[in-house]
PDB file of N, CA and C in Angstrom:
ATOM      1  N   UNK A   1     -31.008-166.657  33.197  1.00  0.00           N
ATOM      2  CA  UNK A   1     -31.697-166.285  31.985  1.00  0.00           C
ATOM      3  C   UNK A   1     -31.621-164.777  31.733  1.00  0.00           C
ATOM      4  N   UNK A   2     -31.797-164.125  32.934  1.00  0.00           N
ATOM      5  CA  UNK A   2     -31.365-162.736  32.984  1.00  0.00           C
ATOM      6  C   UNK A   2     -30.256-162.239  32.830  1.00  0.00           C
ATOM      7  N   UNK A   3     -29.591-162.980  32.687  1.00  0.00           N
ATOM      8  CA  UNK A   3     -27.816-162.382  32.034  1.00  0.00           C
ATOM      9  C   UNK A   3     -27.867-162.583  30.841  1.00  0.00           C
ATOM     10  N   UNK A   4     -28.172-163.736  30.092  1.00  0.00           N
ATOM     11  CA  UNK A   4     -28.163-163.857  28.903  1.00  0.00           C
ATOM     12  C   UNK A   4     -28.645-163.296  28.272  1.00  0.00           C
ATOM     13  N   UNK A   5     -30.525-162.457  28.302  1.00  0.00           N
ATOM     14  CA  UNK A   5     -31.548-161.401  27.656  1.00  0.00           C
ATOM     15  C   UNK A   5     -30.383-160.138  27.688  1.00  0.00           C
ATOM     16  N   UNK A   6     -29.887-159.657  28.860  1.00  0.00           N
ATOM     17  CA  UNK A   6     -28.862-158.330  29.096  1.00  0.00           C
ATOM     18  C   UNK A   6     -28.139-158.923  28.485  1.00  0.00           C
ATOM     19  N   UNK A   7     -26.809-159.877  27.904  1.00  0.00           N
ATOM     20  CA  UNK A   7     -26.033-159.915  27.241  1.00  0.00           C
ATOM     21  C   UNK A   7     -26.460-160.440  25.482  1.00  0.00           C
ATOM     22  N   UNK A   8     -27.733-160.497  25.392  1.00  0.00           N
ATOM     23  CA  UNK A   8     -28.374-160.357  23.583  1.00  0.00           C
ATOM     24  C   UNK A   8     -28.736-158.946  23.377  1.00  0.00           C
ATOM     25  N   UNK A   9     -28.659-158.326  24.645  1.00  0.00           N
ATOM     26  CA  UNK A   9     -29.417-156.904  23.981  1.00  0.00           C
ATOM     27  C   UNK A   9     -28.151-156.149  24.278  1.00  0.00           C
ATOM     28  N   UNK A  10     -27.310-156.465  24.456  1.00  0.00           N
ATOM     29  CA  UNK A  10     -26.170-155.599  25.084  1.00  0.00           C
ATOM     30  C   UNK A  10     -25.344-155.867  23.049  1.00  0.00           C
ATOM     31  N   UNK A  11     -25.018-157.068  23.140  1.00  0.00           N
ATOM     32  CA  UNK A  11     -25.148-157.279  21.564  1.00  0.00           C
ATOM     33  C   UNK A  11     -25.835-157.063  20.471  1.00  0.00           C
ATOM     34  N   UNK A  12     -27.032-157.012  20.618  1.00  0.00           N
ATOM     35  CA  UNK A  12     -27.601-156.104  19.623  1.00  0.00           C
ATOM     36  C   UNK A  12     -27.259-154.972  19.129  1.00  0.00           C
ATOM     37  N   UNK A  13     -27.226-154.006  20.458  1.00  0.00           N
ATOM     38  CA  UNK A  13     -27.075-152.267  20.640  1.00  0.00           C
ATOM     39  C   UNK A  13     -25.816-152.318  20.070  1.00  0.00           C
ATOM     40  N   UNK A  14     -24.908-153.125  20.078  1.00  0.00           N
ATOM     41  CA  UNK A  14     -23.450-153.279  19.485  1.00  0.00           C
ATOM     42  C   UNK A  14     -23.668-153.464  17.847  1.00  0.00           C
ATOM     43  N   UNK A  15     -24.230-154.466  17.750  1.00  0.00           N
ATOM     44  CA  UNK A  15     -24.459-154.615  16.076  1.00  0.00           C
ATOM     45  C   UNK A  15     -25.369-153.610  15.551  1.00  0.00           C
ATOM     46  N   UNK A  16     -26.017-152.850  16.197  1.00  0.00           N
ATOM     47  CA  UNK A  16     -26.663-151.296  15.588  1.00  0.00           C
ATOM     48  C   UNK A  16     -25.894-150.633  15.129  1.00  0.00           C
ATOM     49  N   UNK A  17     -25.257-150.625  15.940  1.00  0.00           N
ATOM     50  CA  UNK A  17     -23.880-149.344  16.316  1.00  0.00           C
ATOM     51  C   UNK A  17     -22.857-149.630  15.549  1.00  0.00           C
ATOM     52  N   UNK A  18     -22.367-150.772  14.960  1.00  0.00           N
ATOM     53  CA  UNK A  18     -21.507-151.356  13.998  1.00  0.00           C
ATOM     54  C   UNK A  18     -22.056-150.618  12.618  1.00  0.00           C
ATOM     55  N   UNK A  19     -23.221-151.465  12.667  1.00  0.00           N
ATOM     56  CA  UNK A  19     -23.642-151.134  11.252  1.00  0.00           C
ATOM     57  C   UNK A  19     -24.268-149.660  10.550  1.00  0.00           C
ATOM     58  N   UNK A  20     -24.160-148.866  11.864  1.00  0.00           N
ATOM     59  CA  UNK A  20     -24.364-147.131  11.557  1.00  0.00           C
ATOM     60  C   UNK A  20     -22.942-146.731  11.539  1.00  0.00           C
ATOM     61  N   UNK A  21     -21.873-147.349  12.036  1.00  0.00           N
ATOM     62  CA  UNK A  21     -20.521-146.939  11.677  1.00  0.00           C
ATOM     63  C   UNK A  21     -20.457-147.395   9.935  1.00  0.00           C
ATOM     64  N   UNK A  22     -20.686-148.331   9.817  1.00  0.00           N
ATOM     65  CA  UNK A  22     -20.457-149.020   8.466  1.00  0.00           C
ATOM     66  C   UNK A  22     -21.051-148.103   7.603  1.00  0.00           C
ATOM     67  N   UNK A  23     -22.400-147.501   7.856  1.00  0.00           N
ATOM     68  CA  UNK A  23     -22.760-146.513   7.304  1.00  0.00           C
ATOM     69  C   UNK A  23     -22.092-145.648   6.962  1.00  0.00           C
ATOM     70  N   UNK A  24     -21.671-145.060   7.844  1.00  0.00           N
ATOM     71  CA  UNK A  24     -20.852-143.491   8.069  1.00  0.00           C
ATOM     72  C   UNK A  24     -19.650-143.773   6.405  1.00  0.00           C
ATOM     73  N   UNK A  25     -18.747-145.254   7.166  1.00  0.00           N
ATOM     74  CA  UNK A  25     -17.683-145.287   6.445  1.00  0.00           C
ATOM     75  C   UNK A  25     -17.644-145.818   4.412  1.00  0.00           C
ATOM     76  N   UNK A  26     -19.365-146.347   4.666  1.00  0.00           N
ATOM     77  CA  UNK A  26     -19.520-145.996   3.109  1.00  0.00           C
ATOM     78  C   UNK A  26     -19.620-145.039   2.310  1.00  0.00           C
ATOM     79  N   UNK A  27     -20.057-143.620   3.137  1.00  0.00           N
ATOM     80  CA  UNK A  27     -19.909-142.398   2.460  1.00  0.00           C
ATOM     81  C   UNK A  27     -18.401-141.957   1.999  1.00  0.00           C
ATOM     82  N   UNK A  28     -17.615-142.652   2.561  1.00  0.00           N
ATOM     83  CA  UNK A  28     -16.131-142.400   2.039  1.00  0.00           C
ATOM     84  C   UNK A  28     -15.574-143.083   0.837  1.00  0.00           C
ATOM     85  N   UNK A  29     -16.106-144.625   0.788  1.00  0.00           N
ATOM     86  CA  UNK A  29     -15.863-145.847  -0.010  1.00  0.00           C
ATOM     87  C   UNK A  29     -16.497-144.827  -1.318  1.00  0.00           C
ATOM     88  N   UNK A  30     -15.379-144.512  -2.269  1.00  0.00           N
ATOM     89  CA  UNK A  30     -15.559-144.272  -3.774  1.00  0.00           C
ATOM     90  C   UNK A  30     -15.716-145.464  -5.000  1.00  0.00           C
ATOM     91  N   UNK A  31     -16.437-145.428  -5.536  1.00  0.00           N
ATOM     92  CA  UNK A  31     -17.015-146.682  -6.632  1.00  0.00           C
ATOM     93  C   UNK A  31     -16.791-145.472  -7.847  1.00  0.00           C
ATOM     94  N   UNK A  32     -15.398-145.818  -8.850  1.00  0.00           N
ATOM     95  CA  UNK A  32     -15.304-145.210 -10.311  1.00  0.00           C
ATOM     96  C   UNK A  32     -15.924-146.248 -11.288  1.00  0.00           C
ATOM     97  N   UNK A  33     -16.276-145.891 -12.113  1.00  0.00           N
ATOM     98  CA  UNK A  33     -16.901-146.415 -13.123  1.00  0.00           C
ATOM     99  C   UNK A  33     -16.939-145.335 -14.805  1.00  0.00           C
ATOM    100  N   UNK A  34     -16.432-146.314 -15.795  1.00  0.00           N
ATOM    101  CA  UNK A  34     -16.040-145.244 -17.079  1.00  0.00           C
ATOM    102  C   UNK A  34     -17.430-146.105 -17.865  1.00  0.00           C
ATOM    103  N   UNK A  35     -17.603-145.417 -19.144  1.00  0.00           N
ATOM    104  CA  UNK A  35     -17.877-146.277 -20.218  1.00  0.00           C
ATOM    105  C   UNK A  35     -16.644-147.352 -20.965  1.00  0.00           C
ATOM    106  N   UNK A  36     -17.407-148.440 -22.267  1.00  0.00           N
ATOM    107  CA  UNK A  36     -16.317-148.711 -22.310  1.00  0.00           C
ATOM    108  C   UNK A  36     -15.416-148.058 -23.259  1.00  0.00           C
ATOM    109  N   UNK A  37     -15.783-146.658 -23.627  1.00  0.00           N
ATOM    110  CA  UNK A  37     -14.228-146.333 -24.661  1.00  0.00           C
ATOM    111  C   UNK A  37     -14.064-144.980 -23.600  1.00  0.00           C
ATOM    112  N   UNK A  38     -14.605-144.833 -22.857  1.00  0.00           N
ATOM    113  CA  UNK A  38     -14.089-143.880 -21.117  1.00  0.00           C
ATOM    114  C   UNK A  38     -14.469-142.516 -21.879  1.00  0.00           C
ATOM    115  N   UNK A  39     -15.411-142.198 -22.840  1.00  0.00           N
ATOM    116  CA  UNK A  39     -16.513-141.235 -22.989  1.00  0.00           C
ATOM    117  C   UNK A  39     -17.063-140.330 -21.681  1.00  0.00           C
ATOM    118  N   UNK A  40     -17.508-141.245 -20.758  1.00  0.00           N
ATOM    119  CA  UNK A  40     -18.408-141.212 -19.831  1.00  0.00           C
ATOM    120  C   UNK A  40     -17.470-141.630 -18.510  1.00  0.00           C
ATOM    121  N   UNK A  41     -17.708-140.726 -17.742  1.00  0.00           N
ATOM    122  CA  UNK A  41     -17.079-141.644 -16.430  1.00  0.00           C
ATOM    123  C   UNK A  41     -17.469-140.737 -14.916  1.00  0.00           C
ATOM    124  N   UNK A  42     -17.536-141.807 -14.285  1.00  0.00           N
ATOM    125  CA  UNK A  42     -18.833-141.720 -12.935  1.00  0.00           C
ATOM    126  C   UNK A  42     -18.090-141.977 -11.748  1.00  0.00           C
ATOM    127  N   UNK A  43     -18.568-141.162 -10.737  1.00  0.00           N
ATOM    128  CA  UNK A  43     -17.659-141.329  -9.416  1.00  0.00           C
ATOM    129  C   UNK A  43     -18.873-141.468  -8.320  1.00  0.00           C
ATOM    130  N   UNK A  44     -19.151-142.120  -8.185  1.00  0.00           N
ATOM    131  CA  UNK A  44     -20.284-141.992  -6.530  1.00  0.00           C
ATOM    132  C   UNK A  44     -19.398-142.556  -5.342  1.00  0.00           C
ATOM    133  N   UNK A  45     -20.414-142.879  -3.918  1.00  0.00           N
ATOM    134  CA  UNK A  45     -20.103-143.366  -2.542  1.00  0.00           C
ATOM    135  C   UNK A  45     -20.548-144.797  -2.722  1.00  0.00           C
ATOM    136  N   UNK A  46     -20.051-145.651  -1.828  1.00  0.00           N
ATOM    137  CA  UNK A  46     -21.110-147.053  -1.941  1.00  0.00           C
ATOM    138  C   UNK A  46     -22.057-146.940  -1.400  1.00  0.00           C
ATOM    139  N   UNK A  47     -22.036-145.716  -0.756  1.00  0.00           N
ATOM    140  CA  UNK A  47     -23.778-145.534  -0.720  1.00  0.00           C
ATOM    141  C   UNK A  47     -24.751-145.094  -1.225  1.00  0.00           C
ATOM    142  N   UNK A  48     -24.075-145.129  -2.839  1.00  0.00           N
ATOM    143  CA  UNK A  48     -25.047-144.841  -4.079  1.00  0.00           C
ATOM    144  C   UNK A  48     -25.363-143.432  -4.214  1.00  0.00           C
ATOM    145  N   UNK A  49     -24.320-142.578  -3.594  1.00  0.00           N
ATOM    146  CA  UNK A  49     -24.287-140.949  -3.766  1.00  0.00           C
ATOM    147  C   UNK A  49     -23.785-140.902  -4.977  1.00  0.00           C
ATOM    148  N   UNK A  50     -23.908-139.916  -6.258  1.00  0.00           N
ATOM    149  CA  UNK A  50     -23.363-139.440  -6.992  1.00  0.00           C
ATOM    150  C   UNK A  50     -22.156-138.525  -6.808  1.00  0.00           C
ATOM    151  N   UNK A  51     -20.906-138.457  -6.975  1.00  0.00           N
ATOM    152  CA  UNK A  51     -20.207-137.578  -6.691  1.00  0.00           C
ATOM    153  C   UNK A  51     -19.625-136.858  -7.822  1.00  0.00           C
ATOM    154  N   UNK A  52     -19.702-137.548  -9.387  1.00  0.00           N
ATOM    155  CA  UNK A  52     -19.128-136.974 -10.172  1.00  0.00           C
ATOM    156  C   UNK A  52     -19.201-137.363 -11.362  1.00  0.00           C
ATOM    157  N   UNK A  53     -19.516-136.599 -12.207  1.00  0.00           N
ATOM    158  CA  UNK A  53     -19.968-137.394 -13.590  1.00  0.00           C
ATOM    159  C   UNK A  53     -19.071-136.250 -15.038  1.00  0.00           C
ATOM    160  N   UNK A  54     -17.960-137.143 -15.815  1.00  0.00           N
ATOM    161  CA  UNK A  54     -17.158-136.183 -16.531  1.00  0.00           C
ATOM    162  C   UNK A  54     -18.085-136.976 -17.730  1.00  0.00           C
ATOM    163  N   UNK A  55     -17.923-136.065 -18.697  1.00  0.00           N
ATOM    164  CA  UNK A  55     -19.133-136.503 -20.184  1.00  0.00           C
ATOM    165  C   UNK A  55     -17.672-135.888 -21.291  1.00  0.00           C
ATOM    166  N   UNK A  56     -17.131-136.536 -22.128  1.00  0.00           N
ATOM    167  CA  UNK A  56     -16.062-136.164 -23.069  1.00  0.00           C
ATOM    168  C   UNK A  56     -17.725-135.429 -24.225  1.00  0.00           C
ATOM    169  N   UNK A  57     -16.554-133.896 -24.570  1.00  0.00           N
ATOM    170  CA  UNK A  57     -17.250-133.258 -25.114  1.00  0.00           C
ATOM    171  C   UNK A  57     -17.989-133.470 -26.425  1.00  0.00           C
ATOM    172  N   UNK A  58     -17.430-135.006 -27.213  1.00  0.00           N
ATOM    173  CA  UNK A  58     -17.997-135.340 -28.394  1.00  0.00           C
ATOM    174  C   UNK A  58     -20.029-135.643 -28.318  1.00  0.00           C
ATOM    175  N   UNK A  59     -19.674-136.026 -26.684  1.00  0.00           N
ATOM    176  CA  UNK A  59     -21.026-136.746 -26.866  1.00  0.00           C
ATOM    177  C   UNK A  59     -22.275-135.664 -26.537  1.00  0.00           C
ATOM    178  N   UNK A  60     -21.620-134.146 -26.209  1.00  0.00           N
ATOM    179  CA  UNK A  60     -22.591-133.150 -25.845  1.00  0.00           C
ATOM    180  C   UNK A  60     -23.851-132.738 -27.114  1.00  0.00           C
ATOM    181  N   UNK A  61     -23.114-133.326 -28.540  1.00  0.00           N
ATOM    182  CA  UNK A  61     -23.502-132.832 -29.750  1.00  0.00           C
ATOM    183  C   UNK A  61     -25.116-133.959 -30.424  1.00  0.00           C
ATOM    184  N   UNK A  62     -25.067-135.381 -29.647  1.00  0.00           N
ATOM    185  CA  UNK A  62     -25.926-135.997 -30.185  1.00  0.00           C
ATOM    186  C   UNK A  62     -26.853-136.644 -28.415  1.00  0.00           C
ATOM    187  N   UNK A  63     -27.742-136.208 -28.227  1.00  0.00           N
ATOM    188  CA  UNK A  63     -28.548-136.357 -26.657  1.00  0.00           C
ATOM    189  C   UNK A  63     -29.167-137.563 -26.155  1.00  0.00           C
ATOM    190  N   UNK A  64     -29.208-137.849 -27.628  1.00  0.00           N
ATOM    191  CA  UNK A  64     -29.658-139.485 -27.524  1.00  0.00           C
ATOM    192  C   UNK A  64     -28.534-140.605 -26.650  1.00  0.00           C
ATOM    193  N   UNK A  65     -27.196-140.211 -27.845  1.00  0.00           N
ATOM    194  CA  UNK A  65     -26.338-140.659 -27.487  1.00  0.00           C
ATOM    195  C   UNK A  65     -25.745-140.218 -26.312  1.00  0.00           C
ATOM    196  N   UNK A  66     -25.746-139.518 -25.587  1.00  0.00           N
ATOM    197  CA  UNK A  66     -25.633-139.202 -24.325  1.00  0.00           C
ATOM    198  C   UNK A  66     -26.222-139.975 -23.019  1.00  0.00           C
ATOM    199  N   UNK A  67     -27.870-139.836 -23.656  1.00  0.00           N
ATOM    200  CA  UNK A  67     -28.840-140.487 -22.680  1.00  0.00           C
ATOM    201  C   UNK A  67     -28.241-142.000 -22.670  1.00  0.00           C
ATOM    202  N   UNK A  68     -27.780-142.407 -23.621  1.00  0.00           N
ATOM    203  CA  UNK A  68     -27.611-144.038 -23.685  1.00  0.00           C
ATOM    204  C   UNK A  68     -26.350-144.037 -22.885  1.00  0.00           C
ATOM    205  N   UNK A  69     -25.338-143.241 -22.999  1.00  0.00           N
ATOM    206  CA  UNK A  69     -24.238-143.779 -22.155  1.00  0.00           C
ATOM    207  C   UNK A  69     -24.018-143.268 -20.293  1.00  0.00           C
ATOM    208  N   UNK A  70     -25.551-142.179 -20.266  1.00  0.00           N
ATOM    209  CA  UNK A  70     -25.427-142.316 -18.968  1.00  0.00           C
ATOM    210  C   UNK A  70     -25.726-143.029 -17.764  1.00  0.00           C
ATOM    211  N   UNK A  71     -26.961-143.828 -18.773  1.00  0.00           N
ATOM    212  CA  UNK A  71     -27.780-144.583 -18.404  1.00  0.00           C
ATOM    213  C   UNK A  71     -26.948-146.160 -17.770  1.00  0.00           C
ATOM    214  N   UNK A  72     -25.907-146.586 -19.113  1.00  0.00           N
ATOM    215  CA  UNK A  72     -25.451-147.736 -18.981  1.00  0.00           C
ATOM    216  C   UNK A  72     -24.532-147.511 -18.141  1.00  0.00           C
ATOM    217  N   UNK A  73     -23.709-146.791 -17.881  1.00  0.00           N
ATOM    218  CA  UNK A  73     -22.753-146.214 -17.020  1.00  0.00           C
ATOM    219  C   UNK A  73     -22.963-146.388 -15.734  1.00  0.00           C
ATOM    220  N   UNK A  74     -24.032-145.612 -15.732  1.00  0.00           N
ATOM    221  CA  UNK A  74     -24.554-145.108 -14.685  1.00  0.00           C
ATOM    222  C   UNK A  74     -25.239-146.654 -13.876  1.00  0.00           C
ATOM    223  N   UNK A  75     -25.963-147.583 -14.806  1.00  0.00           N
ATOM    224  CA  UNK A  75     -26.199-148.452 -13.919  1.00  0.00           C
ATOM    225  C   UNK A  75     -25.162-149.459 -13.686  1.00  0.00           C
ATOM    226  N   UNK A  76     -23.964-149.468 -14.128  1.00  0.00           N
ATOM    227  CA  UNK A  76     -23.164-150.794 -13.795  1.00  0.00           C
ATOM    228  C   UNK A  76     -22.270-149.825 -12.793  1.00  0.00           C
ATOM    229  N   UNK A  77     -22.278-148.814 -12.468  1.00  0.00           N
ATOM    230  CA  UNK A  77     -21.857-148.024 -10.643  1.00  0.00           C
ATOM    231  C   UNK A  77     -22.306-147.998 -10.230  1.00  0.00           C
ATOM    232  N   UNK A  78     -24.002-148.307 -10.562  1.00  0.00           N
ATOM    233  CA  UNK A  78     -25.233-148.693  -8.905  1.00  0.00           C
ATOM    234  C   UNK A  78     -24.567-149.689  -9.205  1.00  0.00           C
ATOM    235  N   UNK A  79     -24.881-151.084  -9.499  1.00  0.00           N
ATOM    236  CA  UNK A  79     -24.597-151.909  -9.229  1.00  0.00           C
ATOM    237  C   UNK A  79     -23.303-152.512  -8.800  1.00  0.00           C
ATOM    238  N   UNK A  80     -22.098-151.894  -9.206  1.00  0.00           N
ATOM    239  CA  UNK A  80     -20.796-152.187  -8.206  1.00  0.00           C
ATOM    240  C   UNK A  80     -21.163-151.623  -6.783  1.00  0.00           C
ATOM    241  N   UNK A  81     -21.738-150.367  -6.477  1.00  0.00           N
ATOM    242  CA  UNK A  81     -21.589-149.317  -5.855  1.00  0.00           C
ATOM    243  C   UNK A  81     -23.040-150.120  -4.293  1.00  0.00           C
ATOM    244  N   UNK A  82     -23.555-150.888  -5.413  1.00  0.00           N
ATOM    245  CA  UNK A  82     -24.485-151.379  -4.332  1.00  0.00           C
ATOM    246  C   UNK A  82     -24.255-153.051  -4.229  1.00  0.00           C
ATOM    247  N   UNK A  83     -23.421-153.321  -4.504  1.00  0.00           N
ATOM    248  CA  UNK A  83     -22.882-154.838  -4.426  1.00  0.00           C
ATOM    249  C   UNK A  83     -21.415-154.574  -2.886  1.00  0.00           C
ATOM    250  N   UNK A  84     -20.723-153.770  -2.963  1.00  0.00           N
ATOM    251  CA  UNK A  84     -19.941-153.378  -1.811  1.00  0.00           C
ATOM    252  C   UNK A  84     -20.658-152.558  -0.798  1.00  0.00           C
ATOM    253  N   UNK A  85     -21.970-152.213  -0.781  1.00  0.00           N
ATOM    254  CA  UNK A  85     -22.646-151.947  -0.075  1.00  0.00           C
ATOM    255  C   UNK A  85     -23.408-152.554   0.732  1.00  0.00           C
ATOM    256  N   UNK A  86     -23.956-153.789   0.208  1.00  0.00           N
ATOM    257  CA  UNK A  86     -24.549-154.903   0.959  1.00  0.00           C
ATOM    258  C   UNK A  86     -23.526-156.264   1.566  1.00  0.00           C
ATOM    259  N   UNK A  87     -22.334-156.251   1.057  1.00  0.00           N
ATOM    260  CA  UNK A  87     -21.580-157.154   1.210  1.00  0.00           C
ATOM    261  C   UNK A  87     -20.812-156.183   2.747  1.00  0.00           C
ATOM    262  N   UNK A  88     -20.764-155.175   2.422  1.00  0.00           N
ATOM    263  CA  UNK A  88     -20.192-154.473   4.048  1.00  0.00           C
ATOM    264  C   UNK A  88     -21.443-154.517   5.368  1.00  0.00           C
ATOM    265  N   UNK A  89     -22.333-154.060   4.583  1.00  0.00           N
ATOM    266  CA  UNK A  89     -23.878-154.113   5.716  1.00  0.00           C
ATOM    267  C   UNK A  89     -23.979-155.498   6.338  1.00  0.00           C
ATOM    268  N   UNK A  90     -23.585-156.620   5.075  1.00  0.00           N
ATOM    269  CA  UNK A  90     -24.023-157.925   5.778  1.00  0.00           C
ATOM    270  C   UNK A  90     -23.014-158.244   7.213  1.00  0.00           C
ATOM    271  N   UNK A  91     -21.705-157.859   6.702  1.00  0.00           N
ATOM    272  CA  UNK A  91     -20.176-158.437   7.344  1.00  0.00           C
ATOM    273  C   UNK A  91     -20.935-157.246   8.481  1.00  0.00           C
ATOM    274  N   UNK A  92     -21.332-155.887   8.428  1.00  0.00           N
ATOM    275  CA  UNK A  92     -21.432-155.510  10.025  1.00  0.00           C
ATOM    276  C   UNK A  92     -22.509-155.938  11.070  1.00  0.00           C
ATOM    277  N   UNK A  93     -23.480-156.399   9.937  1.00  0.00           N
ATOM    278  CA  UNK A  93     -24.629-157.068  11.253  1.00  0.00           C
ATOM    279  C   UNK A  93     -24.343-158.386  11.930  1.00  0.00           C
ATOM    280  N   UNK A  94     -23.678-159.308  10.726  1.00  0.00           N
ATOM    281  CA  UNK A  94     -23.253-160.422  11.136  1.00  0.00           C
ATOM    282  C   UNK A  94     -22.492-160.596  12.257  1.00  0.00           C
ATOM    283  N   UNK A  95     -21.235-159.361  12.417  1.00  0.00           N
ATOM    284  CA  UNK A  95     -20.068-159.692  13.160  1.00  0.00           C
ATOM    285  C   UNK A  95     -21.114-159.114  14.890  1.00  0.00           C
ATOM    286  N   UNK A  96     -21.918-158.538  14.757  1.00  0.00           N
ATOM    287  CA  UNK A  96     -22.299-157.817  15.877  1.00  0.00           C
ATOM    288  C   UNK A  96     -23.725-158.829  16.550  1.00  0.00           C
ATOM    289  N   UNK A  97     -24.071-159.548  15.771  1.00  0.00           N
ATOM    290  CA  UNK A  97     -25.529-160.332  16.257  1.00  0.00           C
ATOM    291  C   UNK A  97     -25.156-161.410  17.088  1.00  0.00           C
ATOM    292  N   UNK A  98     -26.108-161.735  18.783  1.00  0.00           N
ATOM    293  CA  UNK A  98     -25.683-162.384  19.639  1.00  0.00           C
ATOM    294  C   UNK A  98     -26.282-164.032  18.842  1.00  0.00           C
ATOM    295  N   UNK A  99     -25.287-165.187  19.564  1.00  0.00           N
ATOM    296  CA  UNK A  99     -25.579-166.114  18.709  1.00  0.00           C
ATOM    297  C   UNK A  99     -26.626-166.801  19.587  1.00  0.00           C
ATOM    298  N   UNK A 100     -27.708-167.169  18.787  1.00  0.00           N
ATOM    299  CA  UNK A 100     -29.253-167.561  19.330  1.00  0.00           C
ATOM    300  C   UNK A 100     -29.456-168.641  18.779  1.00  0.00           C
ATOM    301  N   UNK A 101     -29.397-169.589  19.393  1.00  0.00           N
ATOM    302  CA  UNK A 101     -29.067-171.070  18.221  1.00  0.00           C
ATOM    303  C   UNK A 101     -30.550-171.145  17.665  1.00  0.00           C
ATOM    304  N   UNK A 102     -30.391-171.837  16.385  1.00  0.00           N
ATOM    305  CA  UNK A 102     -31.618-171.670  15.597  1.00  0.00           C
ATOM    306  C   UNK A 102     -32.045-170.354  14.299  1.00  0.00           C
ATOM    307  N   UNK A 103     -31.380-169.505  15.114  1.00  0.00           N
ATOM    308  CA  UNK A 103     -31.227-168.469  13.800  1.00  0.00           C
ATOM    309  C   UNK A 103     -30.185-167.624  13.577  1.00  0.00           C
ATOM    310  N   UNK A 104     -29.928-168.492  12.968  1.00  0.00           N
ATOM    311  CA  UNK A 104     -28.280-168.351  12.065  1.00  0.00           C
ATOM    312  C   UNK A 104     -29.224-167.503  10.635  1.00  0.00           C
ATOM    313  N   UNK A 105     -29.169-166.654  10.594  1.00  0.00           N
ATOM    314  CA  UNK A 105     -29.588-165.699   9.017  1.00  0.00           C
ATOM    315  C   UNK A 105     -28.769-165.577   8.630  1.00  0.00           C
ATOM    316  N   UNK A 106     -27.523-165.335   9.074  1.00  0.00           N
ATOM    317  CA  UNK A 106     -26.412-165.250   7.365  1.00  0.00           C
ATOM    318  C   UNK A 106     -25.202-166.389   7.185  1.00  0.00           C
ATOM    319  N   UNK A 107     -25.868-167.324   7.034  1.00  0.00           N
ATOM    320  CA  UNK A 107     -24.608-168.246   6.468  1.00  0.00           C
ATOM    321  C   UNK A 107     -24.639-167.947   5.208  1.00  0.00           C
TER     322      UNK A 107
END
């Protein structure tokens, strides 16, 4: 029984350690995102860092219209940006968790 507790926690510390690498390597993973006539266009990390935001100079003149396209922009690159973010987090805990029959959490 004592090999098996040392070999779930020996796996655990592994699937920590996976998924703080996975971390690391989402700060690299770039998520672009434009408007749709490419007005607006957005560069973050999948870890929902902002890295870059170009604004075409027509839209500097009306603020409203600005606010509206940074907004929409801006949320459909969280949402790519945090859709490859949880889909990598899941794949690193999954691949690293010792198998404990009965709790299977990510099918």
């Amino acid at each position: 029984m004592f090999g098996d507790m040392s070999g779930m926690m020996n796996k655990l510390k592994e699937a920590q350690q996976k998924v703080e690498e996975t971390k690391v390597h989402l700060n690299s993973v770039l998520v672009n995102e434009s408007s749709v006539d490419g007005k607006i266009k957005i560069m973050l990390t999948a870890n929902r860092e902002i890295k870059a935001i170009s604004i075409d100079k027509t839209l500097l003149t009306d603020a409203e219209e600005l606010e509206d396209y940074l907004i929409l922009t801006l949320n459909k690159a969280l949402q790519k940006a945090s859709k490859i973010n949880e889909n990598e987090m899941a794949i690193a805990a999954k691949s690293g968790m010792p198998n404990i029959p009965g709790m299977d959490m990510f099918k």
